[in-house]
N, C-alpha and C. Protein backbone atom coordinates (compact mmCIF):
# COMPACT_ATOMS: atom_id res chain seq x y z
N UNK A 1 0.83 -1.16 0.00
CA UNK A 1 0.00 0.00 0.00
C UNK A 1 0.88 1.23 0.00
N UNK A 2 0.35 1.78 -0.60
CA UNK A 2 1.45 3.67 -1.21
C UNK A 2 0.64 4.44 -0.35
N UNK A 3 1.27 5.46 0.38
CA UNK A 3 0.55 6.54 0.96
C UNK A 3 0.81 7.99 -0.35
N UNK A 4 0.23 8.67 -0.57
CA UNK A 4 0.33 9.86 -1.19
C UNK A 4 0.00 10.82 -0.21
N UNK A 5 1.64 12.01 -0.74
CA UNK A 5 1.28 13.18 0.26
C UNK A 5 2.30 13.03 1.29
N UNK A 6 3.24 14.16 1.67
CA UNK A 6 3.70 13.88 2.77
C UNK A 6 3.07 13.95 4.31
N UNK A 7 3.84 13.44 5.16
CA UNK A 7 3.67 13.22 6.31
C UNK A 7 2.27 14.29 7.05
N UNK A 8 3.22 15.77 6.65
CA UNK A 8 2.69 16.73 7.03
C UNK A 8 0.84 16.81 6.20
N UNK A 9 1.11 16.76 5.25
CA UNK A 9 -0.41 16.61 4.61
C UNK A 9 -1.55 15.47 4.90
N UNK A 10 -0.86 14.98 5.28
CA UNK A 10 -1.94 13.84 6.24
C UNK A 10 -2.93 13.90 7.35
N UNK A 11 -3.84 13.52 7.15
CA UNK A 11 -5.07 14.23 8.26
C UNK A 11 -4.24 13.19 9.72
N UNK A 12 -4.40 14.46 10.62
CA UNK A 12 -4.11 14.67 12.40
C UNK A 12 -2.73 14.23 12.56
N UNK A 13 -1.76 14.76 11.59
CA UNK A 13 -0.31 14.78 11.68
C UNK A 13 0.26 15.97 12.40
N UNK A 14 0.91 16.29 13.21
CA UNK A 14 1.51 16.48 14.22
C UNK A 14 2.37 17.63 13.34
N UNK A 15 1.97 19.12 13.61
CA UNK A 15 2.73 19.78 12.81
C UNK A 15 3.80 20.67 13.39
N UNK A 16 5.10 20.78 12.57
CA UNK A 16 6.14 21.18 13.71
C UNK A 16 5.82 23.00 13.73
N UNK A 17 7.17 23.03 14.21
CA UNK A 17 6.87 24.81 14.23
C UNK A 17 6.98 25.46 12.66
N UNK A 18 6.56 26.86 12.94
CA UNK A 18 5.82 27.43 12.06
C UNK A 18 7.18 27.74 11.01
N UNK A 19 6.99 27.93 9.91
CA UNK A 19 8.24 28.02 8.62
C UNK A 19 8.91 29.15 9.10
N UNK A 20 9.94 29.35 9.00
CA UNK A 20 10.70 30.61 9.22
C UNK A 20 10.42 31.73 8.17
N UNK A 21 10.64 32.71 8.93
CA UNK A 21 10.30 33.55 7.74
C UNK A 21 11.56 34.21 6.61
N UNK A 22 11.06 34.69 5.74
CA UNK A 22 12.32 35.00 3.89
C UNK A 22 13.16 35.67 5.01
N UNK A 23 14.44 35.29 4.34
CA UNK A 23 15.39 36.49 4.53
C UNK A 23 15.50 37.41 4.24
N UNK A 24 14.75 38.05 3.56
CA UNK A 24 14.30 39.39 3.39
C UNK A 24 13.20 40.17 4.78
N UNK A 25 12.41 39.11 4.54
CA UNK A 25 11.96 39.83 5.97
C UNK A 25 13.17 40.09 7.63
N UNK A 26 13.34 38.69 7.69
CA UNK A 26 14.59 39.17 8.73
C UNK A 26 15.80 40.08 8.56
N UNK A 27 15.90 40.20 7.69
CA UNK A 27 16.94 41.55 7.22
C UNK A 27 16.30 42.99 7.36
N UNK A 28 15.03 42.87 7.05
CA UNK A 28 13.79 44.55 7.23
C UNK A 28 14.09 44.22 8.35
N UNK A 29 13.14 43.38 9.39
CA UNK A 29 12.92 43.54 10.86
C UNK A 29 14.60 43.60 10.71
N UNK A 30 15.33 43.76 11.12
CA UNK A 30 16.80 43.81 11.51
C UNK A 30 17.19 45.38 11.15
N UNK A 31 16.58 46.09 10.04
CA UNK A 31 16.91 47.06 10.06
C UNK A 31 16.21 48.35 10.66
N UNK A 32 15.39 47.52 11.17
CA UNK A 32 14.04 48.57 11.64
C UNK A 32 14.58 48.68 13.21
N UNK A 33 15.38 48.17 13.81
CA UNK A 33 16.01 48.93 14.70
C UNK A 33 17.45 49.53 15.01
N UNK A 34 17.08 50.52 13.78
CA UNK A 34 18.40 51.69 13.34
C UNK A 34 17.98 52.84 14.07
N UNK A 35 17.20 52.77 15.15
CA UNK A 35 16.81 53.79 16.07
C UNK A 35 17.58 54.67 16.47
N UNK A 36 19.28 54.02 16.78
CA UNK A 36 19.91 55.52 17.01
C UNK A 36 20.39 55.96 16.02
N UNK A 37 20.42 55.43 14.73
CA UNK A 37 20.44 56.42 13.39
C UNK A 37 19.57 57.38 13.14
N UNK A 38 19.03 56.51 13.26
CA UNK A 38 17.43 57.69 12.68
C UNK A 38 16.50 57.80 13.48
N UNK A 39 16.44 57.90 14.19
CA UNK A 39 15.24 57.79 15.47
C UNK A 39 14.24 57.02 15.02
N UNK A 40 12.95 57.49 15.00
CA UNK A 40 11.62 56.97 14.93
C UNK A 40 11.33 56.85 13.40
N UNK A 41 12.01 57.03 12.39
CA UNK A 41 11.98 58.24 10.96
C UNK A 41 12.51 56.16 10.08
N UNK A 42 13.23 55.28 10.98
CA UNK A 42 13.77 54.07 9.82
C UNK A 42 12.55 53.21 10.28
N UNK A 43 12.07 53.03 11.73
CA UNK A 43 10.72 51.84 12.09
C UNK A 43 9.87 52.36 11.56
N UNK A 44 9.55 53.66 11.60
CA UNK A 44 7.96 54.19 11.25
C UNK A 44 7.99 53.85 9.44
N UNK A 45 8.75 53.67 8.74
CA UNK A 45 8.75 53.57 7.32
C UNK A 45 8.74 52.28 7.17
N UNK A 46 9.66 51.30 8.11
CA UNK A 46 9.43 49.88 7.74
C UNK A 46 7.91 49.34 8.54
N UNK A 47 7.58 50.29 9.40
CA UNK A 47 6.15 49.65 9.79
C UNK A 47 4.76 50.04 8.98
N UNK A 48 5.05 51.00 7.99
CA UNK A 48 4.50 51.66 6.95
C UNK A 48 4.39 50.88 5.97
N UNK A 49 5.36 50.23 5.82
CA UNK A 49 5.44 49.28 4.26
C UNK A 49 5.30 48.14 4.65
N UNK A 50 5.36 47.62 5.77
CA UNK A 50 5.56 46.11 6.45
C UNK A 50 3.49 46.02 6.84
N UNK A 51 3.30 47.30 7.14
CA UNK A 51 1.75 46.89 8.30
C UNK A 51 1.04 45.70 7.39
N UNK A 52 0.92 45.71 6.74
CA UNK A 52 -0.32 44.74 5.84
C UNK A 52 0.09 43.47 5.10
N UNK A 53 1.34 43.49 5.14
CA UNK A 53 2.52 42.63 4.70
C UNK A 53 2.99 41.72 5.82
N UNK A 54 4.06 41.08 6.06
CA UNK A 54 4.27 40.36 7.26
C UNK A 54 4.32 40.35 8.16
N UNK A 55 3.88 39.66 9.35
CA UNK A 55 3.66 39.86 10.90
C UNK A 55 4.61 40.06 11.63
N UNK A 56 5.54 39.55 10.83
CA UNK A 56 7.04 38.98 11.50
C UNK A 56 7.44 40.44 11.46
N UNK A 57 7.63 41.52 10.70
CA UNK A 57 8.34 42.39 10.02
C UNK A 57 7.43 43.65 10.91
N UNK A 58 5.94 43.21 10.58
CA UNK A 58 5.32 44.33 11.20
C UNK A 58 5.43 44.73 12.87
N UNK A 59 5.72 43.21 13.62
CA UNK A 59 5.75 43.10 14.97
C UNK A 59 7.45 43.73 15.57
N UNK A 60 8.24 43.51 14.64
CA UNK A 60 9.44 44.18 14.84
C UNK A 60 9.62 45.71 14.83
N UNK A 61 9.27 46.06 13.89
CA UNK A 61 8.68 47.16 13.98
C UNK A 61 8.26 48.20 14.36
N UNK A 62 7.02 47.95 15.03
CA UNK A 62 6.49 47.92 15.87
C UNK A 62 6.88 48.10 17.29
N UNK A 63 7.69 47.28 17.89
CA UNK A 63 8.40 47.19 18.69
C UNK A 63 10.37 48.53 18.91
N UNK A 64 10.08 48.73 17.87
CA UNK A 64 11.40 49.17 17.64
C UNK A 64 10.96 50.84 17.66
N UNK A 65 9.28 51.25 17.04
CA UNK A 65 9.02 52.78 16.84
C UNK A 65 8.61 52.53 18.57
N UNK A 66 8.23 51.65 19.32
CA UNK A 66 8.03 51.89 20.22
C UNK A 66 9.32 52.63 21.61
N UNK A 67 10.15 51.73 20.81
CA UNK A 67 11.50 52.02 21.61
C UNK A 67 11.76 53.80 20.99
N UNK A 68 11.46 53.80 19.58
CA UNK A 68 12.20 55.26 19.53
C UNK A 68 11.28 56.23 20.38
N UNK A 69 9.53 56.03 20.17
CA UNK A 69 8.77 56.73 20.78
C UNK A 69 9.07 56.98 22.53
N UNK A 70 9.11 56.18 23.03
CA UNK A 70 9.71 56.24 24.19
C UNK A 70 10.72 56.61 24.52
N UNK A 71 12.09 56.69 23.74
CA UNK A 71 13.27 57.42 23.91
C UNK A 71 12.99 58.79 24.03
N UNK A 72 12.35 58.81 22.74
CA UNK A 72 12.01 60.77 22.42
C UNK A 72 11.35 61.18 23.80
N UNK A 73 10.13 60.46 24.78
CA UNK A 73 9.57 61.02 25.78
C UNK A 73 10.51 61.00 26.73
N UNK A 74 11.38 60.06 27.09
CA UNK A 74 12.38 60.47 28.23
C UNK A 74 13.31 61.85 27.93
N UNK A 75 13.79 62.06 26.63
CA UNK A 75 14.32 63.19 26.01
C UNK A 75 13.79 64.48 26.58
N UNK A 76 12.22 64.32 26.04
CA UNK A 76 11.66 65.67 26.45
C UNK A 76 11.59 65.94 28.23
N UNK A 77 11.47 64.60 28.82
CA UNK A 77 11.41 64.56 30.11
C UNK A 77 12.75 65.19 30.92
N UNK A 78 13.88 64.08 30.00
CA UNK A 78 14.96 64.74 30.77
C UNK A 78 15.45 66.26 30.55
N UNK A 79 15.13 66.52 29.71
CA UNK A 79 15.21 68.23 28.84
C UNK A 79 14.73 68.76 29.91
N UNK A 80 13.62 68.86 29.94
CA UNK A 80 12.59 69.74 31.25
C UNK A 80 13.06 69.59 32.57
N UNK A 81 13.86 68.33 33.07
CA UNK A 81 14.41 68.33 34.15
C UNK A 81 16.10 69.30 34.25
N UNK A 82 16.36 68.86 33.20
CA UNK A 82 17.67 69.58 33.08
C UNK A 82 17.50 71.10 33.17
N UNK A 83 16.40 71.39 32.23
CA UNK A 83 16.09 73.20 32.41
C UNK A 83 15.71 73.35 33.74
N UNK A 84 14.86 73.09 34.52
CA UNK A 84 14.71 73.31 35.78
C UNK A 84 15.63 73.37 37.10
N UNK A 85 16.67 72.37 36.27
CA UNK A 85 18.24 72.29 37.34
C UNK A 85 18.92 73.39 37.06
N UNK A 86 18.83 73.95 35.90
CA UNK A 86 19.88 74.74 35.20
C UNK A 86 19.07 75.82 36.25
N UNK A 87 18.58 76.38 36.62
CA UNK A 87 18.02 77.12 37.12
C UNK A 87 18.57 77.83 38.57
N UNK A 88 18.68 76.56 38.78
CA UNK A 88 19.86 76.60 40.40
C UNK A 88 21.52 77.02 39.68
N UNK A 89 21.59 76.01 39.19
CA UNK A 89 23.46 76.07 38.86
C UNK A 89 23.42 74.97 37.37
N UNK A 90 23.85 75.81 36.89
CA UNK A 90 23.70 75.10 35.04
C UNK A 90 25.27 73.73 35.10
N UNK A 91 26.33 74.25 36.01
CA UNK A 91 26.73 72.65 36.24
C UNK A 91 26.11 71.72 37.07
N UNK A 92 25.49 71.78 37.85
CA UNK A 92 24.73 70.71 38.55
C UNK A 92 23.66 70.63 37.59
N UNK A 93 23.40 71.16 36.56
CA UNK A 93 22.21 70.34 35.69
C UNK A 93 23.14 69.45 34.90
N UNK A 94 24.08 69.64 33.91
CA UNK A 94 25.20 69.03 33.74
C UNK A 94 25.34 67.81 34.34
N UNK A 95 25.93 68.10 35.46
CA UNK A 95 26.33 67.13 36.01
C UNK A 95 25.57 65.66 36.20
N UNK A 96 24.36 66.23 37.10
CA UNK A 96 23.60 65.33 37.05
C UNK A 96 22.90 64.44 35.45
N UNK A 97 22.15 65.59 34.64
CA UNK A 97 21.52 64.61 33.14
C UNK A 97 22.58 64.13 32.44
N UNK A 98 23.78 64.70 32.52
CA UNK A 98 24.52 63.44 31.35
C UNK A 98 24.77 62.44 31.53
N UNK A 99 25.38 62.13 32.95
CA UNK A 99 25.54 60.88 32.92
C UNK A 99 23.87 59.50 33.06
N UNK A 100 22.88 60.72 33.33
CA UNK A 100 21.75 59.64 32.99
C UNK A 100 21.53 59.41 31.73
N UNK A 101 21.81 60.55 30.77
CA UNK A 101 21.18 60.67 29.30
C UNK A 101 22.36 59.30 28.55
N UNK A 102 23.46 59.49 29.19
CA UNK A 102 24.34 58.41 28.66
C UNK A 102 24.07 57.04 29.32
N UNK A 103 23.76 56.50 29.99
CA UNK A 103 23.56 55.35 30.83
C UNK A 103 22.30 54.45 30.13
N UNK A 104 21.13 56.14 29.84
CA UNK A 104 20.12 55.36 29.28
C UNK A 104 20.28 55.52 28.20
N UNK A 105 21.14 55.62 27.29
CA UNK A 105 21.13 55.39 25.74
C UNK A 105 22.32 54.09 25.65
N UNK A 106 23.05 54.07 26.27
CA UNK A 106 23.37 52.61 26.17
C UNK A 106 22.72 51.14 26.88
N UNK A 107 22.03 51.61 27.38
CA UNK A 107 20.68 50.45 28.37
C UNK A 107 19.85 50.13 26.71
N UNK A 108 19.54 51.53 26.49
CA UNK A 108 18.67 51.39 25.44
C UNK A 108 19.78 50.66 23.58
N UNK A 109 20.52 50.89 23.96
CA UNK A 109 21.76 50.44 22.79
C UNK A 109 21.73 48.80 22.91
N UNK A 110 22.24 48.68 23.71
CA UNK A 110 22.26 46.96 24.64
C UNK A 110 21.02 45.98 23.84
N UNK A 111 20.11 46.46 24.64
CA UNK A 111 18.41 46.17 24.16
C UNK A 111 18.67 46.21 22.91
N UNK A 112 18.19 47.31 21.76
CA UNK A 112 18.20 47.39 20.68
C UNK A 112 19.21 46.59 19.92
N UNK A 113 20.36 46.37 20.23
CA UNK A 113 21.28 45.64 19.61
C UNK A 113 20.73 43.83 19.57
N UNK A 114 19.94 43.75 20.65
CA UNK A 114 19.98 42.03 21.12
C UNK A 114 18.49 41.88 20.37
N UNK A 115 17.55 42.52 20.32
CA UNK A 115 16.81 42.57 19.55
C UNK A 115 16.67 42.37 17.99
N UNK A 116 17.87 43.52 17.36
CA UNK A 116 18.14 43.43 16.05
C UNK A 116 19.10 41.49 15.77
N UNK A 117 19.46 41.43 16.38
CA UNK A 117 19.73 40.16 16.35
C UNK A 117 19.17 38.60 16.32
N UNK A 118 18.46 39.24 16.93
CA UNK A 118 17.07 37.99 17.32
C UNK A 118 16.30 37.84 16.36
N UNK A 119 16.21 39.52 15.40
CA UNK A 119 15.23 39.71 13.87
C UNK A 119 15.87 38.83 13.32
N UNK A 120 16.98 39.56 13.00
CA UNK A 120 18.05 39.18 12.22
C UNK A 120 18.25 36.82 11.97
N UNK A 121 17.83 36.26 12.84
CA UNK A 121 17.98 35.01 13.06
C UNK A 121 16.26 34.54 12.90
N UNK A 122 15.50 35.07 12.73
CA UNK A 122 14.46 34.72 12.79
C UNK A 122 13.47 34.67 13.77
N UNK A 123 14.17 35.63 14.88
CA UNK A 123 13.43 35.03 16.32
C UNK A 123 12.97 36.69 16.75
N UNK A 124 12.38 36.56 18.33
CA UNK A 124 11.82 37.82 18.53
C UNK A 124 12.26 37.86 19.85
N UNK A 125 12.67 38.67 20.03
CA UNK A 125 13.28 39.35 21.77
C UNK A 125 12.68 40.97 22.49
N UNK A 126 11.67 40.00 23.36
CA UNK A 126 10.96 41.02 23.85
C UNK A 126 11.72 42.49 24.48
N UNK A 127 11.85 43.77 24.78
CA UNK A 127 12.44 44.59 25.13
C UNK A 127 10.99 44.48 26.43
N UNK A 128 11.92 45.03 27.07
CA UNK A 128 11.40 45.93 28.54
C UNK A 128 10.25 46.62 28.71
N UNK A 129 9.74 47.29 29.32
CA UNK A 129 8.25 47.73 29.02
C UNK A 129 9.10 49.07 29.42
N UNK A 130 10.35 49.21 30.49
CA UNK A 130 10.72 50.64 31.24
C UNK A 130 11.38 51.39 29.72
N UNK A 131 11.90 50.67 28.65
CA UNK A 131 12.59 50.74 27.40
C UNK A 131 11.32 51.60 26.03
N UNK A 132 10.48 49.89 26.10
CA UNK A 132 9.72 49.98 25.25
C UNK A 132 8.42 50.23 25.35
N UNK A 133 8.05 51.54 25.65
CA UNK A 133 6.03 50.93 26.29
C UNK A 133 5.48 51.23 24.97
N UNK A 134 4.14 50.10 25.50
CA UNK A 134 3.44 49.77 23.96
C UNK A 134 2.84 50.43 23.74
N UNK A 135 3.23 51.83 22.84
CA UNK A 135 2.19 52.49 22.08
C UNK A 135 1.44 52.10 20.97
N UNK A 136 2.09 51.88 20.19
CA UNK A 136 1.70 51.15 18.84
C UNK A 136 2.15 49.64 18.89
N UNK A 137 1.01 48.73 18.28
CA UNK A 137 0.78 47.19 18.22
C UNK A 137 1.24 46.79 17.08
């Protein structure tokens, strides 16, 4: 007796994990977190051309304008804190925001790097919520 059809096409066969996705897509998601190149300006274009197109690509994405969106609000945050220090003594504003503004752009570098990697291989690496909060899905 001949079976026709592979394994997988066979009714209540046991199906493995899901196909990986083109290397083209993991190369977009991989470039869509060029956040400290371009800020919000390289995800928002690949989540523009990606939204309706692949999940894989769109969810990276996604994830990555979230990280820039959230950078930019600590920016404005720390800005406003810094003007308010400057107020007292413009080196103690100094003093104090740079070394946070630097601490959290390499926290945020770290992340973004291990992420783009994870695209990059086919896989997905959640970021932080203190990093990344979910504005956009």
């Amino acid at each position: 007796m001949t079976v026709t059809g592979s394994a997988s096409h066979r009714r209540g066969a046991v199906s493995g994990p899901p196909d990986p996705p083109p290397r083209r897509e993991e190369l977009l998601a991989a470039v869509s977190y060029a956040v400290v190149v371009g800020g919000p300006v390289v995800p928002l274009a690949v989540y523009l051309t990606a939204r309706r197109g692949s999940p894989f690509v769109r969810r990276h994405a996604a994830q990555a304008l979230n990280v820039a969106l959230t950078a930019l609000l600590y920016a404005v945050s720390g800005t406003i804190v810094g003007v308010l220090l400057s107020f007292d003594n413009a080196d103690a504003a100094l003093f104090v925001m740079v070394p946070i503004a630097v601490a959290a752009w390499l926290v945020m570098l770290a992340y973004l790097a291990r992420a783009a990697v994870a695209a990059n291989r086919g896989g997905f690496r959640q970021i932080p919520a203190f990093i990344c909060s979910p504005l956009i899905k």
